[in-house]
C-alpha atoms as a PDB file:
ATOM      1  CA  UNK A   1      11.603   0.406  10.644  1.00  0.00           C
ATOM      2  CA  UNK A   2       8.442  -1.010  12.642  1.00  0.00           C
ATOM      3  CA  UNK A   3       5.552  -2.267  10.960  1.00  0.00           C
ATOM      4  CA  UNK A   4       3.243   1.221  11.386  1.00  0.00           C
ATOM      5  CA  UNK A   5       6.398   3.018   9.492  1.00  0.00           C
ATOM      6  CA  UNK A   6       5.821   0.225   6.634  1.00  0.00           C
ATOM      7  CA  UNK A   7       2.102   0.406   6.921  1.00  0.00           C
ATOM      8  CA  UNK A   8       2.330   4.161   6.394  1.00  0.00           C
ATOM      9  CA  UNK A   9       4.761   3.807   3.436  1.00  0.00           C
ATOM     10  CA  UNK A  10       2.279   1.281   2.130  1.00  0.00           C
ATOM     11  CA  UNK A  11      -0.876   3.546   2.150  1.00  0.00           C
ATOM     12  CA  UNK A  12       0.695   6.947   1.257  1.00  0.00           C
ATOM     13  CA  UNK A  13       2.196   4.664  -2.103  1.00  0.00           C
ATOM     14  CA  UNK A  14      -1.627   3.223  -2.223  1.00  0.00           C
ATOM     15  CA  UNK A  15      -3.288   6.843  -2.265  1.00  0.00           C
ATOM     16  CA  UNK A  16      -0.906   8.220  -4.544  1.00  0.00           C
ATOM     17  CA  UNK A  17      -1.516   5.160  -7.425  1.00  0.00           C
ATOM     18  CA  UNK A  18      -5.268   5.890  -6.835  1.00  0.00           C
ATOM     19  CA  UNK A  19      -4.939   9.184  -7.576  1.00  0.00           C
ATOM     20  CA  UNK A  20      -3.086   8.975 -10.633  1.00  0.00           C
ATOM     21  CA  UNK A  21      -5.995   6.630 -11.261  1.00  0.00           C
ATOM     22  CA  UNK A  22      -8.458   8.744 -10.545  1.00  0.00           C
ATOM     23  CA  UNK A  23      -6.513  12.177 -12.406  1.00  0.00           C
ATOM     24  CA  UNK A  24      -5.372  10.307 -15.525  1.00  0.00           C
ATOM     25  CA  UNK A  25      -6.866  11.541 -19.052  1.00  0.00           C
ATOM     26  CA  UNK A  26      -8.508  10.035 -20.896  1.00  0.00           C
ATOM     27  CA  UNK A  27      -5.591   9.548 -23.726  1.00  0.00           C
ATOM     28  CA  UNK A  28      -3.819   7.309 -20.876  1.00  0.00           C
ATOM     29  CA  UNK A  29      -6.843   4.952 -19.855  1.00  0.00           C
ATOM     30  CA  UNK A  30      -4.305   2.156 -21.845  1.00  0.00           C
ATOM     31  CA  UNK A  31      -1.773   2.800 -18.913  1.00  0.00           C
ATOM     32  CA  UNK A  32      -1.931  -0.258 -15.949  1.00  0.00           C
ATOM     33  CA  UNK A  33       0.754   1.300 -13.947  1.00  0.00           C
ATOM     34  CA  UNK A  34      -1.688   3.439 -11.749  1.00  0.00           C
ATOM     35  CA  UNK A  35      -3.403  -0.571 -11.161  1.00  0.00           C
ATOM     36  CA  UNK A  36      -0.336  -2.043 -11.253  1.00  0.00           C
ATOM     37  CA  UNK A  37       0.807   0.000  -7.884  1.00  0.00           C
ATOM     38  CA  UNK A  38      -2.517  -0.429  -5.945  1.00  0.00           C
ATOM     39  CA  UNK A  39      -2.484  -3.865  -6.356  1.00  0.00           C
ATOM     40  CA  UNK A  40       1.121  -4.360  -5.786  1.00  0.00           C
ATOM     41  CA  UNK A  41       0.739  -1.703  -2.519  1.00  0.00           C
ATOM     42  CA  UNK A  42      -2.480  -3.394  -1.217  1.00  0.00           C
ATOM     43  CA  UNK A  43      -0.588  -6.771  -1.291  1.00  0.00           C
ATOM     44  CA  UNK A  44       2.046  -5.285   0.616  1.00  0.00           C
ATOM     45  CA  UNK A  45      -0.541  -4.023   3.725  1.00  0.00           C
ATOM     46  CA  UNK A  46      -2.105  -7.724   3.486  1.00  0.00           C
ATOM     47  CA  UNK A  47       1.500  -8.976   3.643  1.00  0.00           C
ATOM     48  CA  UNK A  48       1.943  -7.100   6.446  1.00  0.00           C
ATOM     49  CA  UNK A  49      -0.792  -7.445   8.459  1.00  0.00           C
ATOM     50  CA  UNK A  50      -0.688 -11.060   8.133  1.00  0.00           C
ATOM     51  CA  UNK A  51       2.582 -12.149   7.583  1.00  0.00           C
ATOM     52  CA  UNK A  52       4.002 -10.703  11.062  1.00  0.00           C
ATOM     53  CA  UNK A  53       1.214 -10.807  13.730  1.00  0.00           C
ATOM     54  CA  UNK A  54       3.617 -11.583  16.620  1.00  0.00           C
ATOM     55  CA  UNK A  55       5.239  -8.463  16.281  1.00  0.00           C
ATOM     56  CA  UNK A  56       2.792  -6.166  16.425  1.00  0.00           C
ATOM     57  CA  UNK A  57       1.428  -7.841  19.781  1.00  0.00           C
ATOM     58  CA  UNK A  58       5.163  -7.472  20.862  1.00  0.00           C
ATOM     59  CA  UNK A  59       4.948  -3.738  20.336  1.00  0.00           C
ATOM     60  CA  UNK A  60       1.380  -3.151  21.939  1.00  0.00           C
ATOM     61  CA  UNK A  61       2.926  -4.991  24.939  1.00  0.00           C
ATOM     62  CA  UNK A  62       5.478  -2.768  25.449  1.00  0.00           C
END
């Protein structure tokens, strides 16, 4: 997998906790899941964009 298929992964997961966010009733507003997976998915694009410069210059040289 190279980093844009993880980065993808990452924000598809990202928009899907936000909208379960976003659609939830107001029964479930005790549920942290929904937060619990953007913060966990935004980490992951940080993690990524950070963690492994070098191989994303590696690519673009290419």
């Amino acid at each position: 997998m190279t980093a844009l298929d993880r980065l993808t992964i990452y924000s598809v997961l990202c928009f899907v906790s936000f909208c379960a966010l976003v659609l939830r009733s107001p029964a479930e507003s005790s549920s942290f899941m929904p937060l619990l997976g953007m913060g966990a998915t935004v980490i992951g694009i940080w993690l990524e964009m950070h963690r492994w410069p070098s191989a994303s210059e590696q690519e673009d040289g290419q």
